[in-house]
C-alpha atoms as a PDB file:
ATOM      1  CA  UNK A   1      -4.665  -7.294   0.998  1.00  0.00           C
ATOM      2  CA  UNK A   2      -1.191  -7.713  -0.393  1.00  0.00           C
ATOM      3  CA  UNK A   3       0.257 -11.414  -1.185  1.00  0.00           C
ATOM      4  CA  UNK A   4       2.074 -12.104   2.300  1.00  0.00           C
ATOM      5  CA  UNK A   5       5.240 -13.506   0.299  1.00  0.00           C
ATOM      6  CA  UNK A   6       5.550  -9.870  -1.369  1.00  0.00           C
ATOM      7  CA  UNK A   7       7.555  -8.484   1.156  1.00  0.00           C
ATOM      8  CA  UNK A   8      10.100 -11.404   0.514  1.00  0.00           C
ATOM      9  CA  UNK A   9       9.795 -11.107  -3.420  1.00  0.00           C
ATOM     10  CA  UNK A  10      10.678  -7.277  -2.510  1.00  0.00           C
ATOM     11  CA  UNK A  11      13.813  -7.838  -0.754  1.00  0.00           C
ATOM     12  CA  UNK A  12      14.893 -10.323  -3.167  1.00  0.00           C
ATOM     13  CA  UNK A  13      14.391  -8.423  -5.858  1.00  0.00           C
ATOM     14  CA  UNK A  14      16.020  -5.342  -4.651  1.00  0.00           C
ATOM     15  CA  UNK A  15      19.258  -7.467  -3.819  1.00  0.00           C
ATOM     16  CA  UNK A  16      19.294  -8.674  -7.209  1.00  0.00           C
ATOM     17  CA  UNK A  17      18.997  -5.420  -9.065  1.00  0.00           C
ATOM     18  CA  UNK A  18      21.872  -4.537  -6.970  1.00  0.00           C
ATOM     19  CA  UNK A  19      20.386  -1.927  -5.210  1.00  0.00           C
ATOM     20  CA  UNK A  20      21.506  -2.170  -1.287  1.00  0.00           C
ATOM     21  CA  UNK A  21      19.381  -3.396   1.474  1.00  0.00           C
ATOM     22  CA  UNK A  22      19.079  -1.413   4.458  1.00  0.00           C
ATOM     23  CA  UNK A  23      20.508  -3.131   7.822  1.00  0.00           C
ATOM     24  CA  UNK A  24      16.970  -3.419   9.088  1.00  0.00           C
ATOM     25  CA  UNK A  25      15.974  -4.743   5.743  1.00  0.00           C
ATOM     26  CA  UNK A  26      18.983  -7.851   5.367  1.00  0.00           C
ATOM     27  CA  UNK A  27      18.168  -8.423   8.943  1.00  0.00           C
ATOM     28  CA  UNK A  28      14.611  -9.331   7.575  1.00  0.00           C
ATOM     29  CA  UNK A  29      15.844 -11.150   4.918  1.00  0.00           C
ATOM     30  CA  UNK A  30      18.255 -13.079   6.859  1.00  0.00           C
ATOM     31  CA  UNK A  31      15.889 -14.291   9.287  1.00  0.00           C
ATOM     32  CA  UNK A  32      13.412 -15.074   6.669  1.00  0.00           C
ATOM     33  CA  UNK A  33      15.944 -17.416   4.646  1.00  0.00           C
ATOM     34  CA  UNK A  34      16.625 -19.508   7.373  1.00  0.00           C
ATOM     35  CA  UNK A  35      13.017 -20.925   7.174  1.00  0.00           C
ATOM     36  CA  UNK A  36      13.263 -24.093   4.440  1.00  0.00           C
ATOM     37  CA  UNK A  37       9.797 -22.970   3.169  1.00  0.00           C
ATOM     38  CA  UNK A  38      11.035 -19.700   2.812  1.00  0.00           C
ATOM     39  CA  UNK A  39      14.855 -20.829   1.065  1.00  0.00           C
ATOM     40  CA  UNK A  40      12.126 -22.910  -1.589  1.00  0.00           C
ATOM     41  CA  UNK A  41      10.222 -19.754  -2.665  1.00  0.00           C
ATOM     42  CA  UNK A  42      13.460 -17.481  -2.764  1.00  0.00           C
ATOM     43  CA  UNK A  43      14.907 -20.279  -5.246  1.00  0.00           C
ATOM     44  CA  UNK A  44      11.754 -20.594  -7.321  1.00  0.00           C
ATOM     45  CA  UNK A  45      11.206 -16.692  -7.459  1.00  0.00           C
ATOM     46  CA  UNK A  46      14.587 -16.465  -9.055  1.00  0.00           C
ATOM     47  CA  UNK A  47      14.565 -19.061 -11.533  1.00  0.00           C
ATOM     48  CA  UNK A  48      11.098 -17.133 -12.384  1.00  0.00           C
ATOM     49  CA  UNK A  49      12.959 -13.804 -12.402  1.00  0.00           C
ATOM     50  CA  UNK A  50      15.881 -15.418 -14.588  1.00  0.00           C
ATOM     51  CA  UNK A  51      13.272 -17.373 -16.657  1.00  0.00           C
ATOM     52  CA  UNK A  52      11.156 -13.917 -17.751  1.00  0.00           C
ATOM     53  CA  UNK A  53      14.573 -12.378 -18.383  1.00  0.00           C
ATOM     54  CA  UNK A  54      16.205 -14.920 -20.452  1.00  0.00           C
ATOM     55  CA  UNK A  55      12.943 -15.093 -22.479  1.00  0.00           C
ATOM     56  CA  UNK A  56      12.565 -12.129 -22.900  1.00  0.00           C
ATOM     57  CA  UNK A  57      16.009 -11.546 -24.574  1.00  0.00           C
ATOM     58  CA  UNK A  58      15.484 -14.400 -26.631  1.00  0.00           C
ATOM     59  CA  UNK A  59      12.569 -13.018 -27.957  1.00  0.00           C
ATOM     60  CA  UNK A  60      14.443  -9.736 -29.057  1.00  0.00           C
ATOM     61  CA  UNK A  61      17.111 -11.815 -30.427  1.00  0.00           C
ATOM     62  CA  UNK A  62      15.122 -13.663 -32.517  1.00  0.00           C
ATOM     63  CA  UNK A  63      12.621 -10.618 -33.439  1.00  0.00           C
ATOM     64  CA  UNK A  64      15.747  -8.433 -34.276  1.00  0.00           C
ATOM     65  CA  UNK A  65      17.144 -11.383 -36.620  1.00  0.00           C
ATOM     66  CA  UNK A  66      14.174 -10.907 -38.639  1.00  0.00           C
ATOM     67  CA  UNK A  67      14.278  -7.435 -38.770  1.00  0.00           C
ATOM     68  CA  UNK A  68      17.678  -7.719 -40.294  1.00  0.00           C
ATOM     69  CA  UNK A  69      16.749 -10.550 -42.538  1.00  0.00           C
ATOM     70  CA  UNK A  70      14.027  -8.640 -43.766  1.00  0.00           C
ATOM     71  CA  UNK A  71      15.483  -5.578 -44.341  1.00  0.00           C
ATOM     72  CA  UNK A  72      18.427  -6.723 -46.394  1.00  0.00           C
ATOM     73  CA  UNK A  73      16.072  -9.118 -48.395  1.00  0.00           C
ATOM     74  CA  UNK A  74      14.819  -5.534 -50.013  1.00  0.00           C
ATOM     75  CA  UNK A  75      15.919  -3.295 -52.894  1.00  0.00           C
ATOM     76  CA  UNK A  76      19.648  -2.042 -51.661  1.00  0.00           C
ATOM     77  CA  UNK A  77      19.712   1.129 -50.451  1.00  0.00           C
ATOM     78  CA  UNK A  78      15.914   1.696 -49.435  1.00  0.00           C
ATOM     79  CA  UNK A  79      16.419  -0.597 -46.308  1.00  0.00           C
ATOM     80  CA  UNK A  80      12.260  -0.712 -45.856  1.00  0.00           C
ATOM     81  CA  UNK A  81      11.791  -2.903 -42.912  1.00  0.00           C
ATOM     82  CA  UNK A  82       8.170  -4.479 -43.144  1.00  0.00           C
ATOM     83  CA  UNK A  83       5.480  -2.905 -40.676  1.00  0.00           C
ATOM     84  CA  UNK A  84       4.498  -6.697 -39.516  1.00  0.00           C
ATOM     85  CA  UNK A  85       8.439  -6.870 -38.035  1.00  0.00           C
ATOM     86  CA  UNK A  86       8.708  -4.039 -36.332  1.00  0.00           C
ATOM     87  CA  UNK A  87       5.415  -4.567 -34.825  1.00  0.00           C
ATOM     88  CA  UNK A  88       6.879  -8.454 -33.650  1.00  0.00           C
ATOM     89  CA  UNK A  89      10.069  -6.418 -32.052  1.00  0.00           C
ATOM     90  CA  UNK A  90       8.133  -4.431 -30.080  1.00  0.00           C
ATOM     91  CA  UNK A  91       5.536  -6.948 -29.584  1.00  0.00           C
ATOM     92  CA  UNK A  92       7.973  -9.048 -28.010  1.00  0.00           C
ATOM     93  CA  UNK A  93      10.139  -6.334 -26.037  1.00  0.00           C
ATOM     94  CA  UNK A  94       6.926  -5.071 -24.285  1.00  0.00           C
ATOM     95  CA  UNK A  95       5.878  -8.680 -23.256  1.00  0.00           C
ATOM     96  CA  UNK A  96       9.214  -8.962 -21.664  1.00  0.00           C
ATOM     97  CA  UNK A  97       9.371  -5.724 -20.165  1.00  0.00           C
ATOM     98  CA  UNK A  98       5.206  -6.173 -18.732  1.00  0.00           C
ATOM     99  CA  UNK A  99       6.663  -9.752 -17.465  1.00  0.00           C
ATOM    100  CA  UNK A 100       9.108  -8.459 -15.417  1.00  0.00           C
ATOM    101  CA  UNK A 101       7.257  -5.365 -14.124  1.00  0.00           C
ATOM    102  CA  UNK A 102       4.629  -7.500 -12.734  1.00  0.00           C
ATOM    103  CA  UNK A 103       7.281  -9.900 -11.084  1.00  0.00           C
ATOM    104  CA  UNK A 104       9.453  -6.983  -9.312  1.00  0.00           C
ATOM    105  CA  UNK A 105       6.731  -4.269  -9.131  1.00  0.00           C
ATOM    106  CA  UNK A 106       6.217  -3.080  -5.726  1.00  0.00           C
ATOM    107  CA  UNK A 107       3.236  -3.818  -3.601  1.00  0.00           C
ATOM    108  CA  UNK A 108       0.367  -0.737  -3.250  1.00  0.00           C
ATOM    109  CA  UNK A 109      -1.897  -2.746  -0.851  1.00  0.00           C
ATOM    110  CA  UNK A 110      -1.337  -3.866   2.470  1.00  0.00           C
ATOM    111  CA  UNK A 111       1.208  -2.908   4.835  1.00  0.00           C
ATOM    112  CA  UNK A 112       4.592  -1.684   3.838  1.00  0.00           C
ATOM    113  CA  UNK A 113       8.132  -2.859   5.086  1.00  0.00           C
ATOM    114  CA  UNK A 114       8.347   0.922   6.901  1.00  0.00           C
ATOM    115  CA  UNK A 115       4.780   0.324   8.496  1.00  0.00           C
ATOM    116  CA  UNK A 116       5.653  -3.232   9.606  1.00  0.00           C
ATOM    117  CA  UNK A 117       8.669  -2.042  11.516  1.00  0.00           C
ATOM    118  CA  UNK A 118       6.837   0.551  13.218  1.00  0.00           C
ATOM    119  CA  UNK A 119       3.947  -1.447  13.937  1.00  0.00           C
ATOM    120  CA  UNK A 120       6.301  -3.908  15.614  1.00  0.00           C
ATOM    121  CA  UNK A 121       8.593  -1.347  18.204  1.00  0.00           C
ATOM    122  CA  UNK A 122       9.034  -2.255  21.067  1.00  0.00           C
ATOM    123  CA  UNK A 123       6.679  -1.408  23.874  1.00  0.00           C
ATOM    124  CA  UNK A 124       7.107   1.692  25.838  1.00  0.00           C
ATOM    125  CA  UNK A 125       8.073   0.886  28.930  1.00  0.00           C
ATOM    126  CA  UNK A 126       5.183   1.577  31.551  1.00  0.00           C
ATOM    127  CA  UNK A 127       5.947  -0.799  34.086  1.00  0.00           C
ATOM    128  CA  UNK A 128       9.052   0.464  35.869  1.00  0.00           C
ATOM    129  CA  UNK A 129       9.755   4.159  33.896  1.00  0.00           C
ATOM    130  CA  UNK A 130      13.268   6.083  34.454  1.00  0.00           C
ATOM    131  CA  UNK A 131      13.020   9.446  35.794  1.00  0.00           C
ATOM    132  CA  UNK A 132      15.959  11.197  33.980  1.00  0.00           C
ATOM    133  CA  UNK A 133      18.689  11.789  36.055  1.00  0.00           C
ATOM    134  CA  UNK A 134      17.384   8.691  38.263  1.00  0.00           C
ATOM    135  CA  UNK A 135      20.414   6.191  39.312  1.00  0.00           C
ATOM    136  CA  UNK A 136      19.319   2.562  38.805  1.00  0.00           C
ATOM    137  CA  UNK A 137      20.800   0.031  41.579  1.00  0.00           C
ATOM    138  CA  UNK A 138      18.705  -3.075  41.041  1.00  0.00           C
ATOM    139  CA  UNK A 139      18.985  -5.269  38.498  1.00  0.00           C
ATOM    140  CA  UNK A 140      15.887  -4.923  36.873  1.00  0.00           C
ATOM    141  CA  UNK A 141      16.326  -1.223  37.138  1.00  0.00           C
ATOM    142  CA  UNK A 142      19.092  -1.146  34.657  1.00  0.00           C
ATOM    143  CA  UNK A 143      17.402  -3.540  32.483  1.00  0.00           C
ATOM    144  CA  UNK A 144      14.960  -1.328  31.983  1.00  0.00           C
ATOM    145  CA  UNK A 145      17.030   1.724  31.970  1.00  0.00           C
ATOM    146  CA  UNK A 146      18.902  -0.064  29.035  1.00  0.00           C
ATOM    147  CA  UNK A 147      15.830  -0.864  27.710  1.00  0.00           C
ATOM    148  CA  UNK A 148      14.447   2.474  27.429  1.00  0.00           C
ATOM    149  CA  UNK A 149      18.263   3.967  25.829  1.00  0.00           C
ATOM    150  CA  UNK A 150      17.131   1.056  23.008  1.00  0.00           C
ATOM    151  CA  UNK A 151      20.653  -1.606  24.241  1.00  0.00           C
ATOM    152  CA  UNK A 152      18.237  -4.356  24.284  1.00  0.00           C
ATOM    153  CA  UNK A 153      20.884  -6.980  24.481  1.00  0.00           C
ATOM    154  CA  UNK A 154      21.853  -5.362  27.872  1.00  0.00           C
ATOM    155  CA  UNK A 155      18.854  -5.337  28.832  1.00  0.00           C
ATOM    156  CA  UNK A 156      17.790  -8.909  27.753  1.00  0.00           C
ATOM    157  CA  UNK A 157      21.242  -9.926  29.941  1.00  0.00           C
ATOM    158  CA  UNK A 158      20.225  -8.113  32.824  1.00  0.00           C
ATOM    159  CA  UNK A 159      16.506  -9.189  32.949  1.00  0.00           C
ATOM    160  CA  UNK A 160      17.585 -12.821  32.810  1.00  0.00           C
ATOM    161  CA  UNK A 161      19.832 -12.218  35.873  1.00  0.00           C
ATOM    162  CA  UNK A 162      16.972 -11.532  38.119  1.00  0.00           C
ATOM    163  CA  UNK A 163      15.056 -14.159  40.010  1.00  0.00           C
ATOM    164  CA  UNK A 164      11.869 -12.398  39.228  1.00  0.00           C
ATOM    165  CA  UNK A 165       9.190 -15.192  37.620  1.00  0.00           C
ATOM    166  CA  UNK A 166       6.868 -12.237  36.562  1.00  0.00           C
ATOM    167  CA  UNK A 167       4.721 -12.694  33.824  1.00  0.00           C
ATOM    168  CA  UNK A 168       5.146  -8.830  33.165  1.00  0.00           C
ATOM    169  CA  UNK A 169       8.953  -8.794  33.073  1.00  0.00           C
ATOM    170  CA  UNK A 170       8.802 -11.789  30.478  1.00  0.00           C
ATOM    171  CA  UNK A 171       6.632  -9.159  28.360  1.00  0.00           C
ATOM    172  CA  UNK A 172       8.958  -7.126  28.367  1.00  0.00           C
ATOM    173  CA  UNK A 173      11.926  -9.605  28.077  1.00  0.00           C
ATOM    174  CA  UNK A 174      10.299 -10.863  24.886  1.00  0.00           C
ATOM    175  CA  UNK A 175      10.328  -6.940  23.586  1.00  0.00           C
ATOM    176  CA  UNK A 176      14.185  -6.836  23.744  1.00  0.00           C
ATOM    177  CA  UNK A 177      14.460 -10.415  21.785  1.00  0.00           C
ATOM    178  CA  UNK A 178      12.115  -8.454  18.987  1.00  0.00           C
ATOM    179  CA  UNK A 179      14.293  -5.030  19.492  1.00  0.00           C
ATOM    180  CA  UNK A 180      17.172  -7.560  18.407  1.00  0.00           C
ATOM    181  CA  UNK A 181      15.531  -9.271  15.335  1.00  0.00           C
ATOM    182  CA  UNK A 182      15.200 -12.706  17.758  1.00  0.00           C
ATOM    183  CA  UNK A 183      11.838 -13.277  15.747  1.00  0.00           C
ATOM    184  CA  UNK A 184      11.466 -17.203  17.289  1.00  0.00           C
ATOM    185  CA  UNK A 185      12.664 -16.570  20.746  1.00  0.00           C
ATOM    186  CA  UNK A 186      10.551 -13.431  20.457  1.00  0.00           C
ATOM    187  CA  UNK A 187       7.247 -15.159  19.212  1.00  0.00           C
ATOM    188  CA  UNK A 188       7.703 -17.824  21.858  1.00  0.00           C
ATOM    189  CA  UNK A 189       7.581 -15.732  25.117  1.00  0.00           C
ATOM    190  CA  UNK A 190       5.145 -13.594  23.952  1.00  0.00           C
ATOM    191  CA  UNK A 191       2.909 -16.747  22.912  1.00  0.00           C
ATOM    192  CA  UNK A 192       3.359 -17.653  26.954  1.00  0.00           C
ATOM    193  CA  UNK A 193       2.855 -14.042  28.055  1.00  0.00           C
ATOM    194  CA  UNK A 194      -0.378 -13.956  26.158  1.00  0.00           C
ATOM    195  CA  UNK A 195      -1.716 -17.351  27.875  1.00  0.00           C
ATOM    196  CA  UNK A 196      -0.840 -15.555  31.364  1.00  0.00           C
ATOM    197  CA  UNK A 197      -2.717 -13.536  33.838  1.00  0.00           C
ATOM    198  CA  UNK A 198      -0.037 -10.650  33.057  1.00  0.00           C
ATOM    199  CA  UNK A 199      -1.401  -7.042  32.395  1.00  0.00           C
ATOM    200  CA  UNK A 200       0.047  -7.129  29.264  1.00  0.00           C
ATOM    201  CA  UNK A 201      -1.997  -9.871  27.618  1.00  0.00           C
ATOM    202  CA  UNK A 202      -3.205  -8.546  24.986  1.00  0.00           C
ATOM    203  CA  UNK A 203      -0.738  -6.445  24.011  1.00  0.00           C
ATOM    204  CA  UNK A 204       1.786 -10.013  23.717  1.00  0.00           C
ATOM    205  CA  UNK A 205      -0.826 -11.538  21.486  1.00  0.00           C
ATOM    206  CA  UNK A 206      -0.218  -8.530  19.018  1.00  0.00           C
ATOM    207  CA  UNK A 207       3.441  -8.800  19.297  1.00  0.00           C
ATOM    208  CA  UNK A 208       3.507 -12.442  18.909  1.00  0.00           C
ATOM    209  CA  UNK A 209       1.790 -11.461  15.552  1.00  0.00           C
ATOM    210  CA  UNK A 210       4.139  -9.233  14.480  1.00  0.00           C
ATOM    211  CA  UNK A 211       7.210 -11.842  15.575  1.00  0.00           C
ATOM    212  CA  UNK A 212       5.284 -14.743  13.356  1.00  0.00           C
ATOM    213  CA  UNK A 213       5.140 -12.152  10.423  1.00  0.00           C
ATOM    214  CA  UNK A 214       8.595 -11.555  10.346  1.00  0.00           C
ATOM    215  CA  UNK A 215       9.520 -15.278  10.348  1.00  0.00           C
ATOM    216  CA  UNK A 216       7.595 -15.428   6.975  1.00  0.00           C
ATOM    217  CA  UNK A 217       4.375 -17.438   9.173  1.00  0.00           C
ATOM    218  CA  UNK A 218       2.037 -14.954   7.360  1.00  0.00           C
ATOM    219  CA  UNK A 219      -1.049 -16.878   7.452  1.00  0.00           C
ATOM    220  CA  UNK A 220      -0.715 -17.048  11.213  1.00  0.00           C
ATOM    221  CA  UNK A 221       0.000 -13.504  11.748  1.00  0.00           C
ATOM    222  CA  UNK A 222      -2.752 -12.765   9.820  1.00  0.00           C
ATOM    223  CA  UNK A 223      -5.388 -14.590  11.433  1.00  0.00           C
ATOM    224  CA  UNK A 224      -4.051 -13.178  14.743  1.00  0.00           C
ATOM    225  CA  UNK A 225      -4.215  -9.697  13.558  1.00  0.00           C
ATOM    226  CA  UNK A 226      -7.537  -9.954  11.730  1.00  0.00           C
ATOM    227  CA  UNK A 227      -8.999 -11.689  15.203  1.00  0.00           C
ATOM    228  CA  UNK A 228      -7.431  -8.577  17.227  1.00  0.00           C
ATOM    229  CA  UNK A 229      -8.906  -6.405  14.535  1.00  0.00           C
ATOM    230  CA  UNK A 230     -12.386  -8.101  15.407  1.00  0.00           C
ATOM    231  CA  UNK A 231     -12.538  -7.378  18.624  1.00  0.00           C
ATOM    232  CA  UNK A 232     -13.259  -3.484  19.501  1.00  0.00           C
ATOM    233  CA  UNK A 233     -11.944  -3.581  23.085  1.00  0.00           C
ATOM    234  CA  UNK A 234      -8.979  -5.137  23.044  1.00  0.00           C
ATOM    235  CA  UNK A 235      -6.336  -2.865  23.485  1.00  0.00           C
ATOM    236  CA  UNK A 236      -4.454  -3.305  19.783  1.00  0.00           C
ATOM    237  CA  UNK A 237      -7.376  -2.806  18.576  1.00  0.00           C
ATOM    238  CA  UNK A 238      -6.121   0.458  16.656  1.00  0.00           C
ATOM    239  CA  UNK A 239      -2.646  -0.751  15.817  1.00  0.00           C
ATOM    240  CA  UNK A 240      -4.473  -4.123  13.730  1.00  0.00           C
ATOM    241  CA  UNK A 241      -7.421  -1.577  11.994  1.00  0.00           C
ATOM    242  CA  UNK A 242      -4.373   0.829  10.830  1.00  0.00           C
ATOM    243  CA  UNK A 243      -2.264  -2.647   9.860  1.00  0.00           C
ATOM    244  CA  UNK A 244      -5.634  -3.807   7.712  1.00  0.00           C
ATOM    245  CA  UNK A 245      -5.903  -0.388   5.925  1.00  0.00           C
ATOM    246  CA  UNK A 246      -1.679  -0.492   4.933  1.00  0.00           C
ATOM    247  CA  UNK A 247      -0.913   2.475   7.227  1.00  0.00           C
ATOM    248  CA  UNK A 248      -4.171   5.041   6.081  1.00  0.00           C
ATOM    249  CA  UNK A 249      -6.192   6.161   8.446  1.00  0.00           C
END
């Protein structure tokens, strides 16, 4: 399995090489920087990042002044630069350029950035489904109506004007805060959803997994997964096997 803080290093790495994020990407990064934790390892990845670079430059520098030192230091004209220098250039520009490769290179294990946003969609709404064509006159109608045209923040509004207590309807409230990147307020209804009688049990405790994996709590969101993997009949069952294998099979 990939090192959790990969998919961090990623983003941060692609920023600096000034290559542009996607919105769904700086939306991940955003809400991962506002974790202190998180803000450390960002800081200490780039002074590792700057360190390898600077290093490695100043081992050219210094290689290259040899090279030149060398070669003038022999008869004028031939310009015969000793074997042992050039092999110290290169020597030294491949350590830099290995460094660096194995700082930014992308992760081939584990689940992808792509698979981790599908894994974590939004639940298809099965407990109130539009017809199409079908006008919607309560409340929680249009919420869910909303929901299903993907305007969760209308939908989060109108659920939270009902009266309705249901367990179920929280579910589902807690899928608009993850349609909207609301990773916290997200994990935290789905954390009470799962501790409910609601239908939708076990399907929260998955979600809650994904919502602590995009706040950068990967060791929690791995033991939930791994524990959902576990069990044969729960009903993510599928979704945390395909999440352990990094999208294959």
């Amino acid at each position: 399995m990939t090192d959790p803080h990969d998919s961090l290093f990623q983003l941060l790495d692609k920023q600096a090489s000034s290559q542009d994020l996607s919105a769904s990407e700086q939306q991940e990064l955003d809400q991962l920087m506002k974790d202190p934790e998180v803000q450390k390892l960002a800081a200490q990845h780039a002074e590792i990042r700057e360190g390898i670079v600077a290093q490695g430059r100043a081992n050219l520098r210094a290689s290259m002044a040899q090279w030149e030192q060398a070669s003038q230091q022999t008869t004028p004209g031939a310009r015969v630069i000793p074997f042992r220098t050039i092999g110290m250039a290169l020597v030294a520009a491949a350590a830099a350029v290995a460094l660096l490769f194995l700082l930014i290179r992308p992760s081939d294990q584990g689940p992808s950035r792509e698979l981790m946003a599908e894994l974590s969609q939004p639940y298809p709404n099965v407990l109130m489904p539009m017809e199409r064509g079908e006008s919607s006159s309560s409340l929680i109608q249009r919420g869910f109506e909303a929901y299903e045209n993907g305007d969760f923040a209308a939908a989060l509004s109108l659920f939270s004007q009902t009266d309705s207590l249901s367990s179920d309807l929280d579910f589902y409230r807690a899928n608009a805060h993850l349609g909207l990147g609301q990773w916290q307020e997200a994990e935290a209804l789905f954390s009470t959803v799962a501790q409910s009688s609601s239908r939708f049990g076990q399907q929260a405790e998955w979600y809650q997994a994904m919502a602590l994996w995009h706040q950068g709590r990967y060791d929690e969101a791995t033991t939930m997964i791994e524990q959902i993997a576990n069990t044969p009949d729960h009903e993510m069952h599928k979704r945390a096997k395909r999440w352990g294998k990094g999208g294959k099979g």
